[in-house]
Protein backbone atom coordinates (compact mmCIF):
# COMPACT_ATOMS: atom_id res chain seq x y z
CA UNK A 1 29.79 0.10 -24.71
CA UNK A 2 26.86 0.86 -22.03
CA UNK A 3 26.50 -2.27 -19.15
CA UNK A 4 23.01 -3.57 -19.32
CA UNK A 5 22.55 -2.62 -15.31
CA UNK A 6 23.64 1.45 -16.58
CA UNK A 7 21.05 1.02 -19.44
CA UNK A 8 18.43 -0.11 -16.62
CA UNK A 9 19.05 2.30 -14.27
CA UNK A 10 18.84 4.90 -16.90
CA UNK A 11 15.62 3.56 -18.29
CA UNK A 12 14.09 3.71 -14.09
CA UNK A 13 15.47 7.21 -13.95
CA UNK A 14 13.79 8.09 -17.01
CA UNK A 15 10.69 6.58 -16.09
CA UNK A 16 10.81 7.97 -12.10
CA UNK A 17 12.27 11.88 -13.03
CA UNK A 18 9.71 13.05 -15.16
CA UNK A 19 12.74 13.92 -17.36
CA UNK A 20 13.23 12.06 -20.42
CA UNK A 21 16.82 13.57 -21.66
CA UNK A 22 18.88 10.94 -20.01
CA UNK A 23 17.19 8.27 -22.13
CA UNK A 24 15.17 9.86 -25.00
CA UNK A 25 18.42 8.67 -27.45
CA UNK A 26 17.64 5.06 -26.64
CA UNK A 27 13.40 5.64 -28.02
CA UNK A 28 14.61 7.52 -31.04
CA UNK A 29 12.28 5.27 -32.98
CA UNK A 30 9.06 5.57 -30.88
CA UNK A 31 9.39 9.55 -31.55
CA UNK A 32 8.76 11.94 -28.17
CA UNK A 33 6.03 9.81 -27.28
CA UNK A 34 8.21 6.72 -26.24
CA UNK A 35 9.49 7.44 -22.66
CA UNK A 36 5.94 8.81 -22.17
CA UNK A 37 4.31 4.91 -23.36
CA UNK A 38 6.18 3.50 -20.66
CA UNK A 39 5.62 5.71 -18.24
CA UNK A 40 1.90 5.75 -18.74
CA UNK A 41 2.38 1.72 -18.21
CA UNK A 42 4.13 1.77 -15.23
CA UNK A 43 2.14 4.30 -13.63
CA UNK A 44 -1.32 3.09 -14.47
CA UNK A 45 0.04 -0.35 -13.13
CA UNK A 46 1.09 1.01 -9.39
CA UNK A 47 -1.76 3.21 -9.68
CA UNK A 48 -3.93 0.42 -10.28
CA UNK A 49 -2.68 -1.68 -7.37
CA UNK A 50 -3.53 1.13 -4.69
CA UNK A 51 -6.92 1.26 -5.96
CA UNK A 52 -7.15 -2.48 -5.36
CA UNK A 53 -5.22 -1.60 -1.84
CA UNK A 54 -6.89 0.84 -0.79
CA UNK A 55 -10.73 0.52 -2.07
CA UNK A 56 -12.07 2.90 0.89
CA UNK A 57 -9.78 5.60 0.65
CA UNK A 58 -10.92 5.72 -3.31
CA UNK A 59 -14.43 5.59 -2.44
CA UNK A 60 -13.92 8.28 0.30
CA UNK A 61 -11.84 11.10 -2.25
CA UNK A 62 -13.27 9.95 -5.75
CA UNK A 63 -11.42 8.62 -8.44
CA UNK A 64 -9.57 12.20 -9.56
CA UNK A 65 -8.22 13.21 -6.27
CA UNK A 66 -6.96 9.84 -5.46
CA UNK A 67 -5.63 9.46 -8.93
CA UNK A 68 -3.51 12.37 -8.26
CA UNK A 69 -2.57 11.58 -4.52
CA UNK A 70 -1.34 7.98 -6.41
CA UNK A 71 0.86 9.68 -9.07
CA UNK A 72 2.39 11.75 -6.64
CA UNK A 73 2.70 8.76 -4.35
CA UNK A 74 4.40 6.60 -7.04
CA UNK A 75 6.69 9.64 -8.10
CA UNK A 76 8.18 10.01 -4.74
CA UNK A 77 8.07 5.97 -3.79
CA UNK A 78 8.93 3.59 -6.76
CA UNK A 79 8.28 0.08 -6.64
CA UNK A 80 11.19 -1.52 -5.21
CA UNK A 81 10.11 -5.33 -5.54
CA UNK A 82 8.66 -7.26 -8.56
CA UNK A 83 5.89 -8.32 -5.87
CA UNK A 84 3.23 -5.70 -6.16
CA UNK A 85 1.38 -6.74 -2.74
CA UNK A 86 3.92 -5.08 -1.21
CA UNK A 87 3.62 -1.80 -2.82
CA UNK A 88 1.92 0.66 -1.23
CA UNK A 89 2.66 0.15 2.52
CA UNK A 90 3.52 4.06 3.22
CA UNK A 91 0.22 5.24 1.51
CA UNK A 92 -0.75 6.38 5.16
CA UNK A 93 2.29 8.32 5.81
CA UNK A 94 2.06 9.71 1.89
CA UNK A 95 -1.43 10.74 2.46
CA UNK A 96 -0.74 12.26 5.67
CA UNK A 97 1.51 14.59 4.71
CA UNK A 98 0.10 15.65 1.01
CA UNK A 99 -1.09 19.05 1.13
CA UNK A 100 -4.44 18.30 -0.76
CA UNK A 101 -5.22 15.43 2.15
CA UNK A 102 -4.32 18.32 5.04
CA UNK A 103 -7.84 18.42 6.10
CA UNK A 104 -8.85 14.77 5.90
CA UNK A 105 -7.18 14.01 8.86
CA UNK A 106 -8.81 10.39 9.10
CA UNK A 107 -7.31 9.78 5.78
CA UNK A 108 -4.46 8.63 6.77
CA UNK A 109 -6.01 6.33 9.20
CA UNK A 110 -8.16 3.99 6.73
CA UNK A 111 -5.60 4.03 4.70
CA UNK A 112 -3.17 1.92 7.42
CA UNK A 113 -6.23 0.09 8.47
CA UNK A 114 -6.61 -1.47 4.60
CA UNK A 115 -2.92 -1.84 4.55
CA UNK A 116 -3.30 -3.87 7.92
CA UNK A 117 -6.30 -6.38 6.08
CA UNK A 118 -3.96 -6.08 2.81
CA UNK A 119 -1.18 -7.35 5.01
CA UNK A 120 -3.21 -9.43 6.84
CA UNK A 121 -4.97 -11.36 3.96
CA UNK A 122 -1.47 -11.67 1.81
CA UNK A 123 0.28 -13.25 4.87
CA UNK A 124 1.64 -16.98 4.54
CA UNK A 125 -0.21 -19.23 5.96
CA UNK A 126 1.49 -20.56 9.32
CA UNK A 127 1.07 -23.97 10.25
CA UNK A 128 -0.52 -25.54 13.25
CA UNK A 129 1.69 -23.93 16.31
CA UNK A 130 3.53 -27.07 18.54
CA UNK A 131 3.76 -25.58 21.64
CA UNK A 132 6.68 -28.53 22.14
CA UNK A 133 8.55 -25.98 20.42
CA UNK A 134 7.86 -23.01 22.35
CA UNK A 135 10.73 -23.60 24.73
CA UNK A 136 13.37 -23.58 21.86
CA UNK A 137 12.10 -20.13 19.96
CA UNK A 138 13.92 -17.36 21.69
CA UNK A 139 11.34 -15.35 23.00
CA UNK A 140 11.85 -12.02 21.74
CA UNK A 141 11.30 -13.72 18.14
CA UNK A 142 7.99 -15.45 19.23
CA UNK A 143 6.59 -12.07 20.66
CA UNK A 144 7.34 -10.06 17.47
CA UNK A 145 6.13 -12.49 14.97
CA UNK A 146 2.97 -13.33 16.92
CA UNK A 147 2.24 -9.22 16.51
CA UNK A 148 2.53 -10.06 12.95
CA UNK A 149 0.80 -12.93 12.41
CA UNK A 150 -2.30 -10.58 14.23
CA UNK A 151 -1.88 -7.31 13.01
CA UNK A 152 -4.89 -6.87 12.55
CA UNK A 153 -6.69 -6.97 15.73
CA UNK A 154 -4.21 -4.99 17.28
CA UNK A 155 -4.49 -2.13 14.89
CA UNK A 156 -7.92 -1.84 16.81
CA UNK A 157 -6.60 -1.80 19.74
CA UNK A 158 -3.93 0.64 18.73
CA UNK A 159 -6.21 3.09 16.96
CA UNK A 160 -8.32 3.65 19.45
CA UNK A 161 -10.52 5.24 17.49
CA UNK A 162 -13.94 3.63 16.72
CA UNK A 163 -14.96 6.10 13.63
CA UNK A 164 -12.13 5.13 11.79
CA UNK A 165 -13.29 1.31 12.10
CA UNK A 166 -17.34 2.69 11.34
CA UNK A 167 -15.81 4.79 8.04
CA UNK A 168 -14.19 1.51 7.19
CA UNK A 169 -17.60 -0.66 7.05
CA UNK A 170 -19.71 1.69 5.56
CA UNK A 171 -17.27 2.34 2.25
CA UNK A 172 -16.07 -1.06 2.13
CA UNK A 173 -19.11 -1.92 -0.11
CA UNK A 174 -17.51 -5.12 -1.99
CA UNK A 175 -16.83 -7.42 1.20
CA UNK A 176 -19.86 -6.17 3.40
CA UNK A 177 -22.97 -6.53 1.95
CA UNK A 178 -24.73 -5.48 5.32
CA UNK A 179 -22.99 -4.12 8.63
CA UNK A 180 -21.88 -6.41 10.55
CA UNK A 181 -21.64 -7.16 14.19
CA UNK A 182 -18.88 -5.15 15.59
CA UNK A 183 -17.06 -5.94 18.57
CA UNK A 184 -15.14 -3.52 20.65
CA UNK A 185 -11.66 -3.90 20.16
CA UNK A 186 -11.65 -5.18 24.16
CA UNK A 187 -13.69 -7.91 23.40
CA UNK A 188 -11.62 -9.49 20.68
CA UNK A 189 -8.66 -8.78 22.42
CA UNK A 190 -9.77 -10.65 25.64
């Protein structure tokens, strides 16, 4: 008798291999089609999510190519966590080394920029500091999750590169009705 967890695993193979041997005996009923159903569920699903993600980088390649960067993508990095906000955090990386992206080299770029306000926006909400405490948090801690609690306004900082932050405006239509006023990343730092 298969375990349940060998019957899973099988199933996520199945799904993640493009090869439907290993589990094709347990979708006898559905015909060939059945492995093929769930795939076409689970991959519309993740594919779905980095559109939602990753709204510029759409915009910027059009629905086809970024289709097929996102199968690819999901093919090579499975969800590992029933939370889909945290899918999709090495889009960037993906992007930046898939042949069909090799001359958008500020691809990769927006893409960890919207991962940043994806991250950003999804983060818990932290309560009012009390610096009382302050002398009781190692410091090591404090400094690493105060870079996380403000990812975002380092990332400008970090990227140094102003076009990416321009690209980012002008495509991202559904939040910015008209361009805002931008700071330089100096003067939100300070």
């Amino acid at each position: 008798m298969q375990l349940l967890r060998d019957l899973q695993l099988g199933f996520l193979h199945s799904i993640f291999s493009r090869d439907d041997t290993g589990f094709s005996k347990h979708t006898v009923s559905m015909g060939n089609q059945g492995m093929a159903i769930y795939r076409n569920n689970v991959f519309g699903g993740l594919t779905k999510t980095l559109e939602i993600t990753y709204p510029v980088t759409l915009q910027l390649v059009g629905e086809d190519f970024f289709k097929r960067a996102a199968t690819e993508f999901v093919y090579q990095n499975p969800s590992t966590s029933g939370d889909l906000h945290r899918f999709g955090g090495n889009f960037a990386e993906f992007l930046s080394c898939f042949p069909a992206a090799a001359e958008l080299t500020y691809l990769p770029d927006i893409a960890r920029l919207e991962w940043l306000c994806h991250e950003v926006f999804y983060e818990a909400d932290h309560g009012i500091f009390d610096i009382n405490t302050l002398p009781g948090i190692f410091l090591q801690g404090f400094i690493a999750g105060l870079f996380g609690i403000i990812a975002g306004v380092f990332l400008l900082k970090l990227l140094g590169n102003r076009e990416i932050v321009d690209i980012y405006h002008a495509f991202h239509t559904k939040f910015w009705k008209a361009k805002p006023v931008q700071p330089s990343p100096e003067e939100i730092i300070s």
